[in-house]
PDB file of N, CA and C in Angstrom:
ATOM      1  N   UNK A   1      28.150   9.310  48.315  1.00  0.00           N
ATOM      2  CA  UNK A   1      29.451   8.664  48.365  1.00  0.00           C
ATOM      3  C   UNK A   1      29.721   7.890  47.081  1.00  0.00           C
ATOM      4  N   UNK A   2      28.826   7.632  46.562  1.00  0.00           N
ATOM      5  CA  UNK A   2      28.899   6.452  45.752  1.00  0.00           C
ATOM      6  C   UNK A   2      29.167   7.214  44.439  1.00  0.00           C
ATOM      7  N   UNK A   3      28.882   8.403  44.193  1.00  0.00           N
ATOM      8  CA  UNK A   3      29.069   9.643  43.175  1.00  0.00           C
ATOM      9  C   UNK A   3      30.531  10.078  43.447  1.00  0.00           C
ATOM     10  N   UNK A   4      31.048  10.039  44.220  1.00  0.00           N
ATOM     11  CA  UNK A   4      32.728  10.459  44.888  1.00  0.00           C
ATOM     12  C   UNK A   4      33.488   9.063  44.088  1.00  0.00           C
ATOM     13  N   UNK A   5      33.320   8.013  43.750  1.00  0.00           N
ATOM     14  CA  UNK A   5      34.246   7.221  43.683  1.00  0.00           C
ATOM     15  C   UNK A   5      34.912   7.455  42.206  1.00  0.00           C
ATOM     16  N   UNK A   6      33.649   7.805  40.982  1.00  0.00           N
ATOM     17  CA  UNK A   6      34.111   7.305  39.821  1.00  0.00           C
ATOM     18  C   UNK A   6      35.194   9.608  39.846  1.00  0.00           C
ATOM     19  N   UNK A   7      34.700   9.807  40.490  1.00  0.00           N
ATOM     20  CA  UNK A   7      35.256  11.251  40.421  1.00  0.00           C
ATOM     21  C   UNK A   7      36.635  11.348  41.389  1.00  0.00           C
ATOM     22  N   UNK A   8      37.051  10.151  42.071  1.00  0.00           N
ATOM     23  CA  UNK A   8      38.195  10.264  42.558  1.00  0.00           C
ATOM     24  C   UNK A   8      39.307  10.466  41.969  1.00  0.00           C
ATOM     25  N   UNK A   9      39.651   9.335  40.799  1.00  0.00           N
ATOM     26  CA  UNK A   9      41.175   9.311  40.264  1.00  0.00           C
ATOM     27  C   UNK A   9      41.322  11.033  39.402  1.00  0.00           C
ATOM     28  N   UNK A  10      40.100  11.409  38.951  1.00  0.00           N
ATOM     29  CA  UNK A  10      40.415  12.997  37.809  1.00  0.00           C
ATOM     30  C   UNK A  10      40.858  13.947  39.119  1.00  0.00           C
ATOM     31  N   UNK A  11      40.727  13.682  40.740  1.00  0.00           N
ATOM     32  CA  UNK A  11      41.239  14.486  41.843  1.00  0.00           C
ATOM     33  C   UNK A  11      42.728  14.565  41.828  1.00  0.00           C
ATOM     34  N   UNK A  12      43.035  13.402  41.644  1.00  0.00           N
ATOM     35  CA  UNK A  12      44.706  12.801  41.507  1.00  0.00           C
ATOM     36  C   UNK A  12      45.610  12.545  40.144  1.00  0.00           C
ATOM     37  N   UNK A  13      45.020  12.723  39.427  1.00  0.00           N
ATOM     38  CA  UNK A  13      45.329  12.364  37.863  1.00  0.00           C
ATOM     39  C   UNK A  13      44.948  13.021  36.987  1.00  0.00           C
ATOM     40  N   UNK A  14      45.197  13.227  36.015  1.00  0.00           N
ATOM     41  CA  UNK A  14      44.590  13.527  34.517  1.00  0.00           C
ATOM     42  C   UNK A  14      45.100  13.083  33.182  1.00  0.00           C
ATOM     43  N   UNK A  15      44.469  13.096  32.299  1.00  0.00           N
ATOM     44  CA  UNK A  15      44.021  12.738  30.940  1.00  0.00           C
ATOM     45  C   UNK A  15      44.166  10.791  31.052  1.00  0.00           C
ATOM     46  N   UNK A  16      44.443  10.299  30.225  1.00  0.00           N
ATOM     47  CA  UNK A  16      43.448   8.306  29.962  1.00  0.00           C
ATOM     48  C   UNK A  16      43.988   7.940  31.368  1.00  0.00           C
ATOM     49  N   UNK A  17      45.400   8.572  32.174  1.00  0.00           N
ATOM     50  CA  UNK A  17      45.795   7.359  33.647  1.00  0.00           C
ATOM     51  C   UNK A  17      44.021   8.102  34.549  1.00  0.00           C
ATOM     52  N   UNK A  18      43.745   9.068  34.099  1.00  0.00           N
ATOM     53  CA  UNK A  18      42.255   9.380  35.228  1.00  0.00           C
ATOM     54  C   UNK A  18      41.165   8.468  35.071  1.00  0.00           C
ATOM     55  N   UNK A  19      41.139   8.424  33.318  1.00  0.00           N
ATOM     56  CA  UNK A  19      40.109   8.078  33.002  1.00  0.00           C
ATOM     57  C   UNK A  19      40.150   6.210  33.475  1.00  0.00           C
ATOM     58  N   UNK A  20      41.508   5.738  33.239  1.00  0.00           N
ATOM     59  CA  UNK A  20      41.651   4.200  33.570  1.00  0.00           C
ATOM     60  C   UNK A  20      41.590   4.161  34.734  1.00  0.00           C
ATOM     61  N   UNK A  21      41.617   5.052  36.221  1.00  0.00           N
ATOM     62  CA  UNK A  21      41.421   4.857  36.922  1.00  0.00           C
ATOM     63  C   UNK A  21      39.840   4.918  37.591  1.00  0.00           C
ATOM     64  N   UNK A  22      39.695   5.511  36.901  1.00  0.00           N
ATOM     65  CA  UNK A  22      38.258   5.741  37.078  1.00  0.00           C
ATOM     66  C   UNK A  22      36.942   4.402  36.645  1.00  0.00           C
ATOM     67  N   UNK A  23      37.758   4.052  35.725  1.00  0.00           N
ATOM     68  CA  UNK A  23      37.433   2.518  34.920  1.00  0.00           C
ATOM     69  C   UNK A  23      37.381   1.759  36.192  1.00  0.00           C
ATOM     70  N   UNK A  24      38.691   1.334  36.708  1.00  0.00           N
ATOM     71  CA  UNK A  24      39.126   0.327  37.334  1.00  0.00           C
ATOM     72  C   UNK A  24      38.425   0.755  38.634  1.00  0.00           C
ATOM     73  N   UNK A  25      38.118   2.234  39.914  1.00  0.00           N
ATOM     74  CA  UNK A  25      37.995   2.279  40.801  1.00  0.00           C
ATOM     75  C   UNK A  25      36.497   2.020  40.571  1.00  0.00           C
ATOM     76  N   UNK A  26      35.748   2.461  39.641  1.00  0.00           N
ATOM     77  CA  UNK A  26      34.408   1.769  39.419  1.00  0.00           C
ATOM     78  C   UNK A  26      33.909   0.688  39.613  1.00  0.00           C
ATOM     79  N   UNK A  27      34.620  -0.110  38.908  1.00  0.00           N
ATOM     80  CA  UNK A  27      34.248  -1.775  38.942  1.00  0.00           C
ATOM     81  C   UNK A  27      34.786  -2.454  40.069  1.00  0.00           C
ATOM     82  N   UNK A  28      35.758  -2.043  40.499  1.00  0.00           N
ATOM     83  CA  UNK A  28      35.601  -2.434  41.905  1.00  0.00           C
ATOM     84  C   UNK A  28      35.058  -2.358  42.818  1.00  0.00           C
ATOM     85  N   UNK A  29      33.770  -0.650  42.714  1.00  0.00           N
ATOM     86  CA  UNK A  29      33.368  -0.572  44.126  1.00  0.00           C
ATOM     87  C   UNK A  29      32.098  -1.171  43.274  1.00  0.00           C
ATOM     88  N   UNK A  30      31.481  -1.433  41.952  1.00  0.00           N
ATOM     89  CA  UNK A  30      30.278  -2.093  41.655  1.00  0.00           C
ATOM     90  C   UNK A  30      30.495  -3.723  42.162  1.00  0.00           C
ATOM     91  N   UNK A  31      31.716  -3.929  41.501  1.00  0.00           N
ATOM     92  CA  UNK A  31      31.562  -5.708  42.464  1.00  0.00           C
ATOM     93  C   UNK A  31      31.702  -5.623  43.569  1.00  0.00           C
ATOM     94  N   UNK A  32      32.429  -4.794  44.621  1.00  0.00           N
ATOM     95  CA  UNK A  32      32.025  -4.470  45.641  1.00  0.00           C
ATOM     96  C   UNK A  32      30.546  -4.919  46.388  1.00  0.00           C
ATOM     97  N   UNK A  33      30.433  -3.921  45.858  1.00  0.00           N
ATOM     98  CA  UNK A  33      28.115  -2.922  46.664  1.00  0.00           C
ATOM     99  C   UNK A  33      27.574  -4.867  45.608  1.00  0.00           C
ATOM    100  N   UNK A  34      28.104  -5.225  44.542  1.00  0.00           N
ATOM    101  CA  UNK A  34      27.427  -6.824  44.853  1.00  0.00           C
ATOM    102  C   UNK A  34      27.598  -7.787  45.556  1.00  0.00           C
ATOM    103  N   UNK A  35      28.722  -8.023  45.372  1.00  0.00           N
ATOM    104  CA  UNK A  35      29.320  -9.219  46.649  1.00  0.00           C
ATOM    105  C   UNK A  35      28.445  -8.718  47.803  1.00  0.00           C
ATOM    106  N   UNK A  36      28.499  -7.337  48.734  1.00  0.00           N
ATOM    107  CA  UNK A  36      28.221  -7.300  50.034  1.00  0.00           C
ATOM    108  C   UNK A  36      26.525  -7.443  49.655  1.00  0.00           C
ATOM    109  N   UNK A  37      25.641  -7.043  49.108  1.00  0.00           N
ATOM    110  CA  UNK A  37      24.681  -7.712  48.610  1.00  0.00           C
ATOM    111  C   UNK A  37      23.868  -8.979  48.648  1.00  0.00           C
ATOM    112  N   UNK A  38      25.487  -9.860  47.889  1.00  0.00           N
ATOM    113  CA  UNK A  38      24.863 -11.105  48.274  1.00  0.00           C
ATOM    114  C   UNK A  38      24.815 -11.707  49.816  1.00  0.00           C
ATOM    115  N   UNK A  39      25.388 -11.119  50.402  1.00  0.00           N
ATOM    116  CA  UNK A  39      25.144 -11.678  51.877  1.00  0.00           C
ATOM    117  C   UNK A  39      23.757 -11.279  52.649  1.00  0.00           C
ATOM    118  N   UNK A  40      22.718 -10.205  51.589  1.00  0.00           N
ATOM    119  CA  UNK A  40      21.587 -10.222  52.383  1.00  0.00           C
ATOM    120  C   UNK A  40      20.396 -10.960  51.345  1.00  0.00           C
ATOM    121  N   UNK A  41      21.366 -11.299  50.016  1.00  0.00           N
ATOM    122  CA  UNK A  41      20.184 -12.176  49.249  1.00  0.00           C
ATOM    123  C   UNK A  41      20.596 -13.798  49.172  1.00  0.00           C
ATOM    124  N   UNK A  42      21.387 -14.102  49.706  1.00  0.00           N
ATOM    125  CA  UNK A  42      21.647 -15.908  50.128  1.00  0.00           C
ATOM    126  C   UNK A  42      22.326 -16.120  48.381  1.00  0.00           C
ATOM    127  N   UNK A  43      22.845 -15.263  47.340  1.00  0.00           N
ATOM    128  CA  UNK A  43      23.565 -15.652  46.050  1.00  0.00           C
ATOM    129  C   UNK A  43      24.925 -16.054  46.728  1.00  0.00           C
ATOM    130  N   UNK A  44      25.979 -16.421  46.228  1.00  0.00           N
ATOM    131  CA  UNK A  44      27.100 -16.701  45.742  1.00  0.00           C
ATOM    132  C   UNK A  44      27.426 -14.805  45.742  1.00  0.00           C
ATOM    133  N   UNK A  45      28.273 -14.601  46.118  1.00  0.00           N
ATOM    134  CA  UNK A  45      29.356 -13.208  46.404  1.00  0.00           C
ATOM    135  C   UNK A  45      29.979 -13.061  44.776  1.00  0.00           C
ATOM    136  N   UNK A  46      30.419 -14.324  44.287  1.00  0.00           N
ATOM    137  CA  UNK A  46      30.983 -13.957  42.832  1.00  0.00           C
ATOM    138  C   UNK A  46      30.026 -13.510  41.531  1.00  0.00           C
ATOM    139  N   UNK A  47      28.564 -14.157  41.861  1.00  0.00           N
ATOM    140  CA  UNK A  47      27.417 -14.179  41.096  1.00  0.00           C
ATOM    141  C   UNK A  47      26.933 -12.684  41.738  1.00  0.00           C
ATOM    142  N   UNK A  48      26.846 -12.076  42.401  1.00  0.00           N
ATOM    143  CA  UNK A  48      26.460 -10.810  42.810  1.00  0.00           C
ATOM    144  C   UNK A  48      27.259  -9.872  42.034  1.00  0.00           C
ATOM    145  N   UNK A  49      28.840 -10.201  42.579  1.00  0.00           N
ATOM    146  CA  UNK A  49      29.365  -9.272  42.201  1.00  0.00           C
ATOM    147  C   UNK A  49      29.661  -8.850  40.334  1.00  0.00           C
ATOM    148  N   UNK A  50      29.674 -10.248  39.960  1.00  0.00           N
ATOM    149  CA  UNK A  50      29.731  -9.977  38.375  1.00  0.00           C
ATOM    150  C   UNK A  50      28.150  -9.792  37.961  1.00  0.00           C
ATOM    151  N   UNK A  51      27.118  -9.838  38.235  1.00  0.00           N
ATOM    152  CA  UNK A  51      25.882  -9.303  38.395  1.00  0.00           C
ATOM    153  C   UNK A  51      25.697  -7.869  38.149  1.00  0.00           C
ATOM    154  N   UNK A  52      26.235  -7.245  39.448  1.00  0.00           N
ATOM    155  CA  UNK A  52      26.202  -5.638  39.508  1.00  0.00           C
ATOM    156  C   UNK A  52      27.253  -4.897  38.891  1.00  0.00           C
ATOM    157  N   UNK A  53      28.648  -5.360  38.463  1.00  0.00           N
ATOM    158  CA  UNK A  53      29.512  -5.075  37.216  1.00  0.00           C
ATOM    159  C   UNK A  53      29.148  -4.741  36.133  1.00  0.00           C
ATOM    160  N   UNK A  54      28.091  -5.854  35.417  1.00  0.00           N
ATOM    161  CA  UNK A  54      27.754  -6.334  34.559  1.00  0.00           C
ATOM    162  C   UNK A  54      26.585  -4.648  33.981  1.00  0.00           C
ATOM    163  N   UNK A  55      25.446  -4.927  35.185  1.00  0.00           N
ATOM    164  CA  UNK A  55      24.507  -4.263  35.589  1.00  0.00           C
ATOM    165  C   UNK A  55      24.865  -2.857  34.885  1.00  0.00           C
ATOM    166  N   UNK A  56      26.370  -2.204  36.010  1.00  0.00           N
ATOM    167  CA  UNK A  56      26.472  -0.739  35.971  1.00  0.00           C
ATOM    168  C   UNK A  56      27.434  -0.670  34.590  1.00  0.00           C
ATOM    169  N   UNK A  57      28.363  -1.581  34.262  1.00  0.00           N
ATOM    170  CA  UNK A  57      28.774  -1.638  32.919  1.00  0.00           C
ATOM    171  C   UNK A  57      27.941  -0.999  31.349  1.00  0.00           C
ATOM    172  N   UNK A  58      26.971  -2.194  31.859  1.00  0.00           N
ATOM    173  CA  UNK A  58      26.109  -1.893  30.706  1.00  0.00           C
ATOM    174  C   UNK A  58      25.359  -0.102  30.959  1.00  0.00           C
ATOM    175  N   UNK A  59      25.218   0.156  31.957  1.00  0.00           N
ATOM    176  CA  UNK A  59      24.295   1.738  32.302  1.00  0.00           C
ATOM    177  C   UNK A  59      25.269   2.714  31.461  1.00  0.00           C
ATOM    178  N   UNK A  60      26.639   2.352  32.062  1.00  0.00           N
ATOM    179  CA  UNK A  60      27.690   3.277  31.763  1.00  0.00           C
ATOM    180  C   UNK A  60      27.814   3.191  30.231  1.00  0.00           C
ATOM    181  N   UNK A  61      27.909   2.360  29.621  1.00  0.00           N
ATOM    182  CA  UNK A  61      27.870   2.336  28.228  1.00  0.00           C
ATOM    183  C   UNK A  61      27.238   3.006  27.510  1.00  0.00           C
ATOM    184  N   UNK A  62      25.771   2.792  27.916  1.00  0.00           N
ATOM    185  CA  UNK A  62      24.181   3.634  27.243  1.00  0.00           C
ATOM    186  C   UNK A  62      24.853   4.755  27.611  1.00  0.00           C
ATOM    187  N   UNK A  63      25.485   5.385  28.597  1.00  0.00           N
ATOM    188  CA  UNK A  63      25.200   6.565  29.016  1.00  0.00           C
ATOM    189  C   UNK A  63      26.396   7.764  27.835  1.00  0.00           C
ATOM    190  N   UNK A  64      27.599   6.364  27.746  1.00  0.00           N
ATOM    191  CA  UNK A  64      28.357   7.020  26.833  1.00  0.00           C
ATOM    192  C   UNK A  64      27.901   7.236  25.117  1.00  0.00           C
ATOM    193  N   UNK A  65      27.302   6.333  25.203  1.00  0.00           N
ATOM    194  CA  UNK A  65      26.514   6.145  23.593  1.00  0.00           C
ATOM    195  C   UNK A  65      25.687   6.857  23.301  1.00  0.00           C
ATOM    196  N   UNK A  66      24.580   7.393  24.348  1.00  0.00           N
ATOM    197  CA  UNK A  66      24.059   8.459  24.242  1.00  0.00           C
ATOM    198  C   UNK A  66      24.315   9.652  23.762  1.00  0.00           C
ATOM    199  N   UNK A  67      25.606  10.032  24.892  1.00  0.00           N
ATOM    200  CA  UNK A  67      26.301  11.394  24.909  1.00  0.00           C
ATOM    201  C   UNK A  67      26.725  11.193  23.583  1.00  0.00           C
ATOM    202  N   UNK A  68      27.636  10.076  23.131  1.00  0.00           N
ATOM    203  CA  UNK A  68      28.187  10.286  21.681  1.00  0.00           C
ATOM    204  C   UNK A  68      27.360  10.492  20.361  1.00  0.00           C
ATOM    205  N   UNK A  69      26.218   9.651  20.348  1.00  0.00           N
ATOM    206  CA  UNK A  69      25.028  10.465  19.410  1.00  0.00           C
ATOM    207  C   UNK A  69      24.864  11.641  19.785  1.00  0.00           C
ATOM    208  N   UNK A  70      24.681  11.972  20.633  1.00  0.00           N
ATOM    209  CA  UNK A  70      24.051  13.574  21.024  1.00  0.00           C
ATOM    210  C   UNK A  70      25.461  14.710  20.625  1.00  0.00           C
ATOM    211  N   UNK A  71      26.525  13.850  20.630  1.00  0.00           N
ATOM    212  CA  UNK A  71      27.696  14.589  19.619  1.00  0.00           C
ATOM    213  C   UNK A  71      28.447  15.455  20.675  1.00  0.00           C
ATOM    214  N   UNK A  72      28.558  14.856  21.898  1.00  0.00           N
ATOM    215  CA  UNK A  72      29.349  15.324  23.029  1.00  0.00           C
ATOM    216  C   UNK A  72      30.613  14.631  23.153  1.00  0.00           C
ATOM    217  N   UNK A  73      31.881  15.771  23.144  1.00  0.00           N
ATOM    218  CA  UNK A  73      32.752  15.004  22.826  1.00  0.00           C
ATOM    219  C   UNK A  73      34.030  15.406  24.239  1.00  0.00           C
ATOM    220  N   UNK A  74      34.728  14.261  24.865  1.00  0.00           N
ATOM    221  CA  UNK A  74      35.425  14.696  25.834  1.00  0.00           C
ATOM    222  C   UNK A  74      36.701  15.231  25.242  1.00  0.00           C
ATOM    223  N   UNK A  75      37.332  15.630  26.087  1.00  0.00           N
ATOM    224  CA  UNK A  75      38.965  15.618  26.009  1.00  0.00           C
ATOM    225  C   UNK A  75      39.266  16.928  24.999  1.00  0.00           C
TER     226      UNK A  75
END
C-alpha cells in the first residue's frame, strides 16, 4: 500500500502537476505513518511526524542523486 501512494497522482495526472502531486501525497502519508507512530512511542505527534518526513525526504533525495550520477534522466 504504501508503494501505491507516491504512484497515485501519475494515475490521474501527468508531467510536474504528477510529479507535485506525488511530492505533496508523499509527505503527507510520511508525516502521517509518524504522527500515528508516535502514539505507540509516547513522542509528541509533531516530533514524529517531522521525524519521518525528514527521514523519507532525505532517502528520496539519495535515491534521486544516485539515479542522476548514474545519468538517468526522467521526462
Amino acid at each position: 500500500m504504501g508503494a501505491f501512494i507516491p504512484l497515485l497522482p501519475y494515475l490521474m495526472l501527468s508531467g510536474n502537476m504528477a510529479l507535485n502531486g506525488t511530492l505533496a501525497a508523499t509527505g503527507l502519508a510520511l508525516f502521517g505513518v509518524g504522527s500515528t507512530i508516535s502514539l505507540f512511542t509516547g513522542r509528541q505527534a509533531l516530533y514524529g511526524g517531522l521525524r519521518m518526513l525528514l527521514i523519507g525526504g532525505l532517502a528520496g533525495a539519495a535515491t534521486w542523486s544516485i539515479g542522476r550520477a548514474l545519468g538517468v534522466v526522467l521526462g
